[in-house]
N, C-alpha and C. Protein backbone atom coordinates (compact mmCIF):
# COMPACT_ATOMS: atom_id res chain seq x y z
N UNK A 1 41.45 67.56 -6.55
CA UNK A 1 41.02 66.27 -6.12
C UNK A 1 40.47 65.48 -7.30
N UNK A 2 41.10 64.45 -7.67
CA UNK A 2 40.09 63.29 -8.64
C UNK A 2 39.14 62.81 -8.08
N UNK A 3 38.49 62.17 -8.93
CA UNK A 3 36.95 61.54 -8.95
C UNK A 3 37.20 60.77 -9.10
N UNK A 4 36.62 59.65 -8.81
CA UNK A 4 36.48 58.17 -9.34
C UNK A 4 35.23 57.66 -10.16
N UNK A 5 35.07 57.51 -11.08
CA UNK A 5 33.86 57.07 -11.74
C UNK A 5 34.26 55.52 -11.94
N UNK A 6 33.26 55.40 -11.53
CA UNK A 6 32.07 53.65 -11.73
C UNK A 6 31.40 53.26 -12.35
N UNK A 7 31.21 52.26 -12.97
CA UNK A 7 30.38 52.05 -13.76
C UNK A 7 29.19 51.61 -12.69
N UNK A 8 27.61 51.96 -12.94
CA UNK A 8 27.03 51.78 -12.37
C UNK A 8 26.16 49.93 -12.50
N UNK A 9 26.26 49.68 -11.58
CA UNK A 9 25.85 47.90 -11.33
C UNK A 9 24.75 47.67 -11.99
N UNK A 10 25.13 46.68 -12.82
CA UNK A 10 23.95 46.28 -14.15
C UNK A 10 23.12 45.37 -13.54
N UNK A 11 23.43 45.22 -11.94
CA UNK A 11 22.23 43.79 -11.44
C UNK A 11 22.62 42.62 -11.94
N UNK A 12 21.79 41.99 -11.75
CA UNK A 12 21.74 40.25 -11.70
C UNK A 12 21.51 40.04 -13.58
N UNK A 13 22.50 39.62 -13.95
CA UNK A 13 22.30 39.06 -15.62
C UNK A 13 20.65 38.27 -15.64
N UNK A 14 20.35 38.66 -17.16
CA UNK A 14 18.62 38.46 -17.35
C UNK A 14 18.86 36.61 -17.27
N UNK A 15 20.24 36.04 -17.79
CA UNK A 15 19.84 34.34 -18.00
C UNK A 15 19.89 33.77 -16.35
N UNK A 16 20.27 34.77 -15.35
CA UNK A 16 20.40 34.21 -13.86
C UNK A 16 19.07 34.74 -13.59
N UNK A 17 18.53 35.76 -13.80
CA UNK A 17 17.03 35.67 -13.73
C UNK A 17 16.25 34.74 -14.01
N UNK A 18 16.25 34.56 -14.98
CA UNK A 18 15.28 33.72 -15.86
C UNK A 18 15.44 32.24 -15.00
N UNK A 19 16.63 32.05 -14.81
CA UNK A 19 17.27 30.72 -13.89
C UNK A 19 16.62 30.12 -12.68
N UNK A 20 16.49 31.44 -11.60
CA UNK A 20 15.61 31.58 -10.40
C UNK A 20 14.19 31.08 -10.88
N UNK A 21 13.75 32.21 -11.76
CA UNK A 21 12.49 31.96 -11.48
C UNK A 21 11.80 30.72 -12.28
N UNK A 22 12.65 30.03 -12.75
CA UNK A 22 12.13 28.37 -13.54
C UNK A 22 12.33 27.54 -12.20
N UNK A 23 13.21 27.81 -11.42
CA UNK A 23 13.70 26.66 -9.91
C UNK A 23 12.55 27.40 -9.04
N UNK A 24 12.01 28.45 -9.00
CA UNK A 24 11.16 28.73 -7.81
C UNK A 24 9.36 27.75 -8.71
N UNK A 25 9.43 28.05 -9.95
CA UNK A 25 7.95 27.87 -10.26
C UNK A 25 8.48 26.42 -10.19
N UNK A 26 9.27 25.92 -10.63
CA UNK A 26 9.17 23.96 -10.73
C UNK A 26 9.44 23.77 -9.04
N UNK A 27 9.80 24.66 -7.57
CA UNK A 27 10.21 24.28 -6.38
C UNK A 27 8.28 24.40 -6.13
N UNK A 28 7.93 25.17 -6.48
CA UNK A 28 6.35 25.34 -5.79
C UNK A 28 5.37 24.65 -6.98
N UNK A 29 5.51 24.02 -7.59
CA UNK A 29 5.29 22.82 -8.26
C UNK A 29 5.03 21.43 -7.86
N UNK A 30 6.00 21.11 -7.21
CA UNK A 30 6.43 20.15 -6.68
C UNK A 30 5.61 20.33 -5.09
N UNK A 31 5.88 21.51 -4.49
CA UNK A 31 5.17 21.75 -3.39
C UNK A 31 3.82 21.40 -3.18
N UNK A 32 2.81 21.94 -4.33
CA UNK A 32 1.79 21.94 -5.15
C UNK A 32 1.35 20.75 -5.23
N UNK A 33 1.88 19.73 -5.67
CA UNK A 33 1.92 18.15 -5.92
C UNK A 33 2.00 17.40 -4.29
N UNK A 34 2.75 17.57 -4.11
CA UNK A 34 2.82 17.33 -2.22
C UNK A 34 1.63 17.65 -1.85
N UNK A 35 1.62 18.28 -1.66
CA UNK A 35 -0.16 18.87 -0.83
C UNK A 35 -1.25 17.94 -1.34
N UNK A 36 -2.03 18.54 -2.46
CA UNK A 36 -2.59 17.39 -3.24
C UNK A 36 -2.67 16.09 -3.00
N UNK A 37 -1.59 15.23 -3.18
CA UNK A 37 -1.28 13.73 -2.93
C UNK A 37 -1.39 13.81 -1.51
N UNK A 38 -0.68 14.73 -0.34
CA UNK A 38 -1.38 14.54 0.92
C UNK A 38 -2.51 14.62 1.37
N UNK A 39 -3.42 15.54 0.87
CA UNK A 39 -4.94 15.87 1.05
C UNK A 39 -5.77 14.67 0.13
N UNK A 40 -4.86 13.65 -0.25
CA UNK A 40 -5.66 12.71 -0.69
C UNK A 40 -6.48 11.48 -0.28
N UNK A 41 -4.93 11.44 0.92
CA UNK A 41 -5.53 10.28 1.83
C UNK A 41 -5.33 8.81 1.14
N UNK A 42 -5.49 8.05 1.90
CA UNK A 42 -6.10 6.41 1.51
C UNK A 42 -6.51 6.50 0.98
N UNK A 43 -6.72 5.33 0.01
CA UNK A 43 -7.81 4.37 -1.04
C UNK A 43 -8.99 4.39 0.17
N UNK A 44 -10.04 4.59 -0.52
CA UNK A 44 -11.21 4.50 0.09
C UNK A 44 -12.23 3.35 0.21
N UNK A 45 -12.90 3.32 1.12
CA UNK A 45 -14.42 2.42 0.12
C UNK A 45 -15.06 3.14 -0.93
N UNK A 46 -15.67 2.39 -1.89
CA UNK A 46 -16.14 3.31 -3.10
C UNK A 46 -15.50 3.04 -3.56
N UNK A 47 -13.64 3.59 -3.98
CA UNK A 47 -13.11 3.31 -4.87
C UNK A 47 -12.65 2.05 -5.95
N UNK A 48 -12.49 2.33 -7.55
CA UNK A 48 -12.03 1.27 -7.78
C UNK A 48 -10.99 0.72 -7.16
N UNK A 49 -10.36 -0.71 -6.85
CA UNK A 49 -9.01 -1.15 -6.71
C UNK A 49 -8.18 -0.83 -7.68
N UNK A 50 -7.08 -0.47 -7.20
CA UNK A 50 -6.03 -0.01 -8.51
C UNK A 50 -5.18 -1.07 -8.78
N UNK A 51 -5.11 -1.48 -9.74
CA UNK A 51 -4.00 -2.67 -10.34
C UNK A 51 -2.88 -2.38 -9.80
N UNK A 52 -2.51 -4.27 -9.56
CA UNK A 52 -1.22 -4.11 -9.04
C UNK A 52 -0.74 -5.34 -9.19
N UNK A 53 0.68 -6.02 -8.77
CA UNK A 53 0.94 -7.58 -8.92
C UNK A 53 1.48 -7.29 -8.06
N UNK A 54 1.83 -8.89 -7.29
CA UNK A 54 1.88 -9.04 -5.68
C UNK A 54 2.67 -10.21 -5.88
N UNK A 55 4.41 -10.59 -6.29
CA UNK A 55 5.48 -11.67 -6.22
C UNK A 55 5.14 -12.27 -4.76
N UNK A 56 4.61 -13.00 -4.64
CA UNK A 56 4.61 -14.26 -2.84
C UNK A 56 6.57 -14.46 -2.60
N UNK A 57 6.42 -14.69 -1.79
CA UNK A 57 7.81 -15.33 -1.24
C UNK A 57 7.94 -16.77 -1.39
N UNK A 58 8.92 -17.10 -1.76
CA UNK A 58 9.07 -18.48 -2.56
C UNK A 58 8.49 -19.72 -0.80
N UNK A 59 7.56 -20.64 -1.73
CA UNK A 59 6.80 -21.60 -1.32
C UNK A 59 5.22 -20.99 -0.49
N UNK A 60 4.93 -19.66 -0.93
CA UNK A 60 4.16 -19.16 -1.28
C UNK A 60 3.38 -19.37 -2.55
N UNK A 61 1.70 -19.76 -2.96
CA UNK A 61 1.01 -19.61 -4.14
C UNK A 61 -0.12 -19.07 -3.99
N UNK A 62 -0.66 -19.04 -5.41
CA UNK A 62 -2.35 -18.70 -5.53
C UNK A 62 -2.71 -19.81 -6.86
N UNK A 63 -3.63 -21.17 -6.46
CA UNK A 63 -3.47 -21.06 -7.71
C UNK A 63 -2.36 -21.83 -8.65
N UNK A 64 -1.43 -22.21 -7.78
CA UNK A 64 0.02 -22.67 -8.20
C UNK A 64 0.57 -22.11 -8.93
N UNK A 65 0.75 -20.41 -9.00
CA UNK A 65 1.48 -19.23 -9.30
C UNK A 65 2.40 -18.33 -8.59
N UNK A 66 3.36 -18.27 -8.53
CA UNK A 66 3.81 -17.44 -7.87
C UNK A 66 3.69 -16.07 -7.47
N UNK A 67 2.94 -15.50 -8.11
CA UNK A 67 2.62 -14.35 -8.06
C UNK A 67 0.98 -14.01 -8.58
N UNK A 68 0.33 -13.02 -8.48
CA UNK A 68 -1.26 -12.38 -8.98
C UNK A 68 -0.87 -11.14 -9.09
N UNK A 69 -2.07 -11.00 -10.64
CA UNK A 69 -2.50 -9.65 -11.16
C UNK A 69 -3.94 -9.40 -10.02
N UNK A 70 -3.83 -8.27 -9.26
CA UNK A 70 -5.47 -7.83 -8.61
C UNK A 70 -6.22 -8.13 -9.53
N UNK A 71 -6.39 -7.59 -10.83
CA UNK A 71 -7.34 -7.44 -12.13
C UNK A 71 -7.76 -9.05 -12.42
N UNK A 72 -6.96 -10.12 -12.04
CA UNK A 72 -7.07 -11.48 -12.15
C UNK A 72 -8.18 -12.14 -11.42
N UNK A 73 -8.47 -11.21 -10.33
CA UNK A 73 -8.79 -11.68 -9.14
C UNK A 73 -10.73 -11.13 -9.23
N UNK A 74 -11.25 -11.00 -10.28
CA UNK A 74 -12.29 -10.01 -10.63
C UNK A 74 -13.44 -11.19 -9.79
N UNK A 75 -14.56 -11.07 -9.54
CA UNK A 75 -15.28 -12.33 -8.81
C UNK A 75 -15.38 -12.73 -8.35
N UNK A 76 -13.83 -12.56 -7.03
CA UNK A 76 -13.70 -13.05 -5.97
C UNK A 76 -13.73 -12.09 -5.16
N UNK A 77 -14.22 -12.58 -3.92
CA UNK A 77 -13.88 -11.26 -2.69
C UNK A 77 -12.57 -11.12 -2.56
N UNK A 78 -11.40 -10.15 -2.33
CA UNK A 78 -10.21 -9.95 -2.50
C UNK A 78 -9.63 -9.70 -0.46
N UNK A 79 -9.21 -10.20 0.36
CA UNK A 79 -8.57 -9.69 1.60
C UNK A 79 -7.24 -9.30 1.14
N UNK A 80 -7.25 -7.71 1.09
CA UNK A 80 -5.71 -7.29 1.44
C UNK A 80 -4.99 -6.95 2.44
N UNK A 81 -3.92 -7.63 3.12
CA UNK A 81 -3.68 -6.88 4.47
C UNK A 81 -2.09 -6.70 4.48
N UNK A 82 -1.74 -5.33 4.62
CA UNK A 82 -0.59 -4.84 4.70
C UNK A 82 -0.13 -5.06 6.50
N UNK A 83 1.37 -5.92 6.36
CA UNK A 83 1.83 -5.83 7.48
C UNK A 83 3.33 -5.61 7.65
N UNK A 84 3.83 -5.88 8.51
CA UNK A 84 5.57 -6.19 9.12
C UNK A 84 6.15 -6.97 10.07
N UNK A 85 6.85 -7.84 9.93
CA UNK A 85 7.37 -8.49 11.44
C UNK A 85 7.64 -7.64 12.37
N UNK A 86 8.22 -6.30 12.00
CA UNK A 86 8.52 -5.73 13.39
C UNK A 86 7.15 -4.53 13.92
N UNK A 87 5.80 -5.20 13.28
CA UNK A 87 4.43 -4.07 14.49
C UNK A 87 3.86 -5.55 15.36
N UNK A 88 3.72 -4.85 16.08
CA UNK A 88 3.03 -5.35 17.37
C UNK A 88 1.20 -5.50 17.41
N UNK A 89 0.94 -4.84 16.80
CA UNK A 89 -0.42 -5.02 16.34
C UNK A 89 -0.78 -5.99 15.12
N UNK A 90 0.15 -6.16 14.16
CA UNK A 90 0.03 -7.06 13.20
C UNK A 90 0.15 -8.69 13.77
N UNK A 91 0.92 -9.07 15.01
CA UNK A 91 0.91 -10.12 15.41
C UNK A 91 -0.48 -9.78 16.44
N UNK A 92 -1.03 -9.40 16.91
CA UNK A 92 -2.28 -9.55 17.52
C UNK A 92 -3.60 -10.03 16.79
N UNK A 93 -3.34 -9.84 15.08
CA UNK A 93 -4.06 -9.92 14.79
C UNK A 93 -4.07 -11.12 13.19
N UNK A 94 -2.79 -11.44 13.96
CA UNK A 94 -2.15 -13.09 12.52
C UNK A 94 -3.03 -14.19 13.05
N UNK A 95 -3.34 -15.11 14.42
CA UNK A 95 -4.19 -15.87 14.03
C UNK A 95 -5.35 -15.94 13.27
N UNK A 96 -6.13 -14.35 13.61
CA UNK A 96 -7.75 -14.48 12.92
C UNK A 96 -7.20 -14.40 11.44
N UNK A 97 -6.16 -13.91 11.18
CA UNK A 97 -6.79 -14.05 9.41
C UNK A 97 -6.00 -14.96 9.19
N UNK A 98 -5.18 -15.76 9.66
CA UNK A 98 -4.89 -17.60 9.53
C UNK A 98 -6.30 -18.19 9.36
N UNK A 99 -7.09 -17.81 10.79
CA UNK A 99 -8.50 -18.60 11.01
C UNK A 99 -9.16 -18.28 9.85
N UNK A 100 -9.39 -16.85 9.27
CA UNK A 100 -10.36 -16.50 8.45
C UNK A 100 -10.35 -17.28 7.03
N UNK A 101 -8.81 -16.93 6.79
CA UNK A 101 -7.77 -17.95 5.57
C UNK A 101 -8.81 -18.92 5.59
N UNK A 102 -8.58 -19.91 6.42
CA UNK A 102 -8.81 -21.36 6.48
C UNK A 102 -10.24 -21.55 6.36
N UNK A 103 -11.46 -20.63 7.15
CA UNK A 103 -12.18 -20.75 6.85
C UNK A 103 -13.16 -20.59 5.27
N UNK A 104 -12.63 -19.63 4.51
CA UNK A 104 -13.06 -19.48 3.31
C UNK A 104 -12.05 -19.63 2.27
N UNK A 105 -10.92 -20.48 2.49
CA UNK A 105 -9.95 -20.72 0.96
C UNK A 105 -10.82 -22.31 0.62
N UNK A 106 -11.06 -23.19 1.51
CA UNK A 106 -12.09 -24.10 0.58
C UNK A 106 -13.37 -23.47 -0.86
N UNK A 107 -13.73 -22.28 -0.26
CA UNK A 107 -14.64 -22.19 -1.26
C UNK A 107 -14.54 -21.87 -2.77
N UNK A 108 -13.57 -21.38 -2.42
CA UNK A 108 -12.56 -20.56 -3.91
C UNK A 108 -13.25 -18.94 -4.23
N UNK A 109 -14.15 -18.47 -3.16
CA UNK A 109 -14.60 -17.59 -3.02
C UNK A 109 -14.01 -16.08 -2.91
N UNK A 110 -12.77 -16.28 -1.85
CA UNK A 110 -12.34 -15.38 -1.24
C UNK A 110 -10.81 -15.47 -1.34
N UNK A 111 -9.70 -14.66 -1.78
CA UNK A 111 -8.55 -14.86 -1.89
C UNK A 111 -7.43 -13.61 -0.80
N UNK A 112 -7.14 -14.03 0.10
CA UNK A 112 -6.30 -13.46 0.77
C UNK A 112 -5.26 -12.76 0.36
N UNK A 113 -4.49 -11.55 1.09
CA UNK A 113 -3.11 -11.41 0.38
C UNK A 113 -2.39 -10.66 1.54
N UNK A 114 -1.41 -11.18 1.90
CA UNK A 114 -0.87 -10.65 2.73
C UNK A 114 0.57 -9.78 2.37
N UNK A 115 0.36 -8.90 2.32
CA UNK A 115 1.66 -8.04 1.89
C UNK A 115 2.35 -7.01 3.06
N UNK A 116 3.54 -7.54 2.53
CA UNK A 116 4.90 -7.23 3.67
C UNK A 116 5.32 -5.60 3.36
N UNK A 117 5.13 -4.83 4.74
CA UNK A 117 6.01 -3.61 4.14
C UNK A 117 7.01 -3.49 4.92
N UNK A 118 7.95 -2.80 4.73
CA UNK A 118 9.10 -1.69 4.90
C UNK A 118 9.74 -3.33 5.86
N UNK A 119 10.21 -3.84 5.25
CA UNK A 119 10.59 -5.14 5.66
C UNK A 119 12.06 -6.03 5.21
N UNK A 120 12.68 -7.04 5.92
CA UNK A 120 13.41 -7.79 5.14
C UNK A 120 12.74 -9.40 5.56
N UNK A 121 13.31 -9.79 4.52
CA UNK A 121 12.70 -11.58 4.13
C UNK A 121 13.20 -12.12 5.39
N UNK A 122 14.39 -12.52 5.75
CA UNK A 122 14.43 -13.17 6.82
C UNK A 122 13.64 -13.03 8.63
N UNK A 123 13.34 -11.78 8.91
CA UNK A 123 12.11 -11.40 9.84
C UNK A 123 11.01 -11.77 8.71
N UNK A 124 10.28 -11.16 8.25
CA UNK A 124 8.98 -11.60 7.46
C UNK A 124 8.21 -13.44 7.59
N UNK A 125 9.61 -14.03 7.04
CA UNK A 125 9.68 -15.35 7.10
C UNK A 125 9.32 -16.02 8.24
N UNK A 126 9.87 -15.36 9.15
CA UNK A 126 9.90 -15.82 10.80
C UNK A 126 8.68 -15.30 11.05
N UNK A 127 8.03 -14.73 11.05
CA UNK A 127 6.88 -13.77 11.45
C UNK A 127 5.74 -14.97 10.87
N UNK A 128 5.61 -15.04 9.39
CA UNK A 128 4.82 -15.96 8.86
C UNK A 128 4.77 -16.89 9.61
N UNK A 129 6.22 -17.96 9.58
CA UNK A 129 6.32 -19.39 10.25
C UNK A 129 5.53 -19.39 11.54
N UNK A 130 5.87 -18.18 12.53
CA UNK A 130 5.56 -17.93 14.17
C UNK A 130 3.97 -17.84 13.88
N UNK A 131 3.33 -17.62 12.76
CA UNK A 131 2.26 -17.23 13.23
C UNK A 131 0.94 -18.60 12.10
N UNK A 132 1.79 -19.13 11.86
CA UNK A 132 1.52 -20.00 10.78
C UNK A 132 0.46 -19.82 9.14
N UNK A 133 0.89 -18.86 9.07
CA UNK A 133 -0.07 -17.96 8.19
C UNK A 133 0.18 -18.26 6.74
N UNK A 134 -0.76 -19.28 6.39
CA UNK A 134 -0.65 -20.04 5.12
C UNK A 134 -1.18 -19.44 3.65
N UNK A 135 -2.14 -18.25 4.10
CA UNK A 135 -2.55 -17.58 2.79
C UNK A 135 -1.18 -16.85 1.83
N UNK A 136 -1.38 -16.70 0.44
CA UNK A 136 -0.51 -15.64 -0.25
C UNK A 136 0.29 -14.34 0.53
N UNK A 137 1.77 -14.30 0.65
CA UNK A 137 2.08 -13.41 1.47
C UNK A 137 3.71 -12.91 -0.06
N UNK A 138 3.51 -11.93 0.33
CA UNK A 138 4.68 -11.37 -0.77
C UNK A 138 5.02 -10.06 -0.14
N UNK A 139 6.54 -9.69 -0.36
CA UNK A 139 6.96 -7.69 -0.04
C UNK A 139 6.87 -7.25 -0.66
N UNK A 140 6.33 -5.83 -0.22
CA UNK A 140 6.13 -4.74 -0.97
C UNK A 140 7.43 -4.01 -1.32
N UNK A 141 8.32 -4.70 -2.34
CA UNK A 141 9.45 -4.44 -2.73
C UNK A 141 9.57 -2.77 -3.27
N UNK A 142 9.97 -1.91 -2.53
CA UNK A 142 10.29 -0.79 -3.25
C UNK A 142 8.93 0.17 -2.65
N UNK A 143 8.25 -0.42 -2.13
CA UNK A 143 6.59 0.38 -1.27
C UNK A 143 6.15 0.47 -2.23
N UNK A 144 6.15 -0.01 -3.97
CA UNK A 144 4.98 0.30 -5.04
C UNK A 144 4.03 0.04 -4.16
N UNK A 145 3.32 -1.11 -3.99
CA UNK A 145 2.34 -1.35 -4.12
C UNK A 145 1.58 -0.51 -2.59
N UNK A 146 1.98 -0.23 -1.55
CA UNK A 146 1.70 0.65 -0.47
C UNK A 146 1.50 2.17 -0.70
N UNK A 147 2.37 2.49 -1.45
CA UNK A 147 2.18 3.96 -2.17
C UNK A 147 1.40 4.11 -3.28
N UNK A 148 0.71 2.76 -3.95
CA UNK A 148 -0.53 2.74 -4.73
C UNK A 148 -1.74 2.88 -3.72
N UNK A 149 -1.88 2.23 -2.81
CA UNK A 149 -3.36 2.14 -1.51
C UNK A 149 -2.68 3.70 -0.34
N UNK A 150 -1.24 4.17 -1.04
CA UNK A 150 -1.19 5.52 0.23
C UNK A 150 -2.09 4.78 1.80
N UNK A 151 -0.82 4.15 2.12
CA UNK A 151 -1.10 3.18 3.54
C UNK A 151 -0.72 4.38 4.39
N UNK A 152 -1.11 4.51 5.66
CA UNK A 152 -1.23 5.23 6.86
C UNK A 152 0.14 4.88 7.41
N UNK A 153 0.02 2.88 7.58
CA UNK A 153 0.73 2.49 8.58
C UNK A 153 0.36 0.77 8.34
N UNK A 154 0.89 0.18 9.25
CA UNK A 154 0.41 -1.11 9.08
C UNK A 154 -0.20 -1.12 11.03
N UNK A 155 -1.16 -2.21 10.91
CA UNK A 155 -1.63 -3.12 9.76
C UNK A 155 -2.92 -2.24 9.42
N UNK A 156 -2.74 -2.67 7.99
CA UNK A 156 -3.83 -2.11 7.04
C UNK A 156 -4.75 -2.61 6.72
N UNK A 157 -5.99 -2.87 5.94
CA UNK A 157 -6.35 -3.99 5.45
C UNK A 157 -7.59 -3.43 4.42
N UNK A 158 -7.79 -4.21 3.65
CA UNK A 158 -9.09 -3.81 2.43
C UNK A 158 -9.72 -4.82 2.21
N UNK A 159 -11.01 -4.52 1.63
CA UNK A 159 -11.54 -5.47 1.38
C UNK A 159 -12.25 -5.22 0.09
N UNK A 160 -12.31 -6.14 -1.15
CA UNK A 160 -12.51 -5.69 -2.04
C UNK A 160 -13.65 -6.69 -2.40
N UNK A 161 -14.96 -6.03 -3.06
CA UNK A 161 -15.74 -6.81 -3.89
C UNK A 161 -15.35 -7.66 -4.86
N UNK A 162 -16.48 -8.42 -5.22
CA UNK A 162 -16.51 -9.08 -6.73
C UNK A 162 -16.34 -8.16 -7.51
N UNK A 163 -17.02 -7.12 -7.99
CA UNK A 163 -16.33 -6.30 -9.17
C UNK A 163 -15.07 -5.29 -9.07
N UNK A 164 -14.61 -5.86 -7.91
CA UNK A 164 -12.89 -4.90 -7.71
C UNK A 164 -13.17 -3.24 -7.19
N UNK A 165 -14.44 -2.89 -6.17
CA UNK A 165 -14.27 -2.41 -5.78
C UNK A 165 -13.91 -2.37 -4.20
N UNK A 166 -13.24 -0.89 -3.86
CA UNK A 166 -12.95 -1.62 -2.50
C UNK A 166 -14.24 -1.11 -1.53
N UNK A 167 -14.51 -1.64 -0.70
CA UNK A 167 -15.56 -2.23 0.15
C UNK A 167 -15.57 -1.62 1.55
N UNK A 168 -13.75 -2.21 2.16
CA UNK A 168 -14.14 -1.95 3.40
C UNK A 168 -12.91 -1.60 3.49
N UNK A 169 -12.15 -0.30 4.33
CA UNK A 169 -10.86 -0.01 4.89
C UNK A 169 -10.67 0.06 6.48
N UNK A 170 -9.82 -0.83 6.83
CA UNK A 170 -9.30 -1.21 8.46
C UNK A 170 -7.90 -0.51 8.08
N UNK A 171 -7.82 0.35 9.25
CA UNK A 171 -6.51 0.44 9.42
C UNK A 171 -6.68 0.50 11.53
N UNK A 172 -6.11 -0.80 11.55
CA UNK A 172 -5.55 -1.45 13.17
C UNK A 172 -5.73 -2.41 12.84
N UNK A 173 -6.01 -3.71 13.92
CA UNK A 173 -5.78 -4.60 13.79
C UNK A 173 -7.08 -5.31 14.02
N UNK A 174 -7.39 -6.42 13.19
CA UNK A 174 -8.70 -7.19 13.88
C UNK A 174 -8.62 -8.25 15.15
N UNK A 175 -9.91 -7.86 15.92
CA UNK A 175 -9.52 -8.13 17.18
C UNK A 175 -10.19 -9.56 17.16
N UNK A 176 -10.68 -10.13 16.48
CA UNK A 176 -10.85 -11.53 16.36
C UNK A 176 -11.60 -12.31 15.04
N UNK A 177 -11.91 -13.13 14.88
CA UNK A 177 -12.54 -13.49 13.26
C UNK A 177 -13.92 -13.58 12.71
N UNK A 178 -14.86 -13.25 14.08
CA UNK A 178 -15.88 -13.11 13.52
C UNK A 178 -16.00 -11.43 13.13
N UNK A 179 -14.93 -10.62 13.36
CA UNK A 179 -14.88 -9.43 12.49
C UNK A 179 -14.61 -9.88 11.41
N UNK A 180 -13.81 -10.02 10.74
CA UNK A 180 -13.53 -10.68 9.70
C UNK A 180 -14.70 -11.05 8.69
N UNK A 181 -15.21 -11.81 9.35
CA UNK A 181 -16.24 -12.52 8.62
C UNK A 181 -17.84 -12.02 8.52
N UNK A 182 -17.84 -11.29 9.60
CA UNK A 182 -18.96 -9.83 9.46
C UNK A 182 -18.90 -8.81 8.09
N UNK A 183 -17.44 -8.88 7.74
CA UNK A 183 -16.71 -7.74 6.58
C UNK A 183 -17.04 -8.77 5.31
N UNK A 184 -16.68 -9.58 5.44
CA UNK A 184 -16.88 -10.72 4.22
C UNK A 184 -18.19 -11.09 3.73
N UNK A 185 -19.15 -11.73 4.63
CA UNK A 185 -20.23 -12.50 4.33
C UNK A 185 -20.98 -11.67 3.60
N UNK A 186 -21.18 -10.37 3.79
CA UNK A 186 -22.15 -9.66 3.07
C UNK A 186 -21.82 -9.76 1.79
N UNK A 187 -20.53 -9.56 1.03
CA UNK A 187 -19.99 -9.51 -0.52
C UNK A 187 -20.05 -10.63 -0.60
N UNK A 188 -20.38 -12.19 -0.26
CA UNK A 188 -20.22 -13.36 -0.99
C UNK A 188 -21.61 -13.63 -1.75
N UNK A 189 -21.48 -14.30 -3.07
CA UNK A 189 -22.48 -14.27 -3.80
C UNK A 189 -23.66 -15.51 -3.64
């Protein structure tokens, strides 16, 4: 009877080793990073505001600019409010900060900003017009600037001091304008 001899199995080559275990440490890396950035949460009160620029939608200004640096804005009380034409809570709560708008853009005190997420211009537009909402409004083209404040959801809203910190975080909707202005009056100088 013959035998058959085999060469006995040399396993997995050392450069397919080495291969795995660079894709498992950079896969739980990345995992690592996920977590973290989730356990981070929102921008807080306390925190500084983090720089950002905010393009308005044309016949939109601040200023007779088309656009603002936050960092520009140092001295003034800052309203940020993240929204969308298509939430239902964000239109519950477009007259008061029309009203609020109107009440403190005479002073040059307080500068509004209304920023559009996960959106297109032609709803947005309509949304504005329907609700007549005359302060600074611009999209959050690409979610930079939403994935800088790590938004929940809309509507959002911040409120930032004179020295660019933030102050106050709403996330729903304000249910009329003397909230608003409860959040404000205390930071005016």
């Amino acid at each position: 009877m013959e035998e058959f001899k085999s060469n006995p199995s040399r396993g997995v080559p050392l450069w397919t080793q080495i291969l795995i275990w660079v894709l498992l440490l950079g896969l739980l890396s990345l995992l690592g990073f996920g977590l973290v950035r989730a356990r981070q949460g929102t921008v807080q009160a306390g925190d500084q505001v983090p720089d950002f620029s905010l393009t308005f939608y044309s016949g939109y200004e601040y200023n007779s600019q088309s656009a603002v640096k936050i960092s520009d804005l140092r001295g003034k009380v800052v309203f940020i409010n993240f929204w969308a034409s298509w939430c239902k809570p964000c239109e519950q709560e477009a007259a008061s900060l029309e009203q609020a708008w109107e009440y403190y853009q005479p002073s040059g005190k307080v500068v509004f900003l209304g920023i559009d997420y996960v959106d297109t211009e032609i709803p947005a537009r309509a949304f504005l017009k329907k609700f007549n909402n005359t302060y600074p409004n611009g999209p959050d083209i690409g979610t930079v600037i939403s994935q800088i404040f790590r938004i929940k959801g809309v509507p959002e809203t911040y409120i930032i001091d004179t020295n660019g910190v933030i102050n106050y975080v709403k996330i729903g909707p304000f249910l009329n304008v003397d909230e608003i202005k409860a959040l404000i009056d205390p930071l005016l100088p």
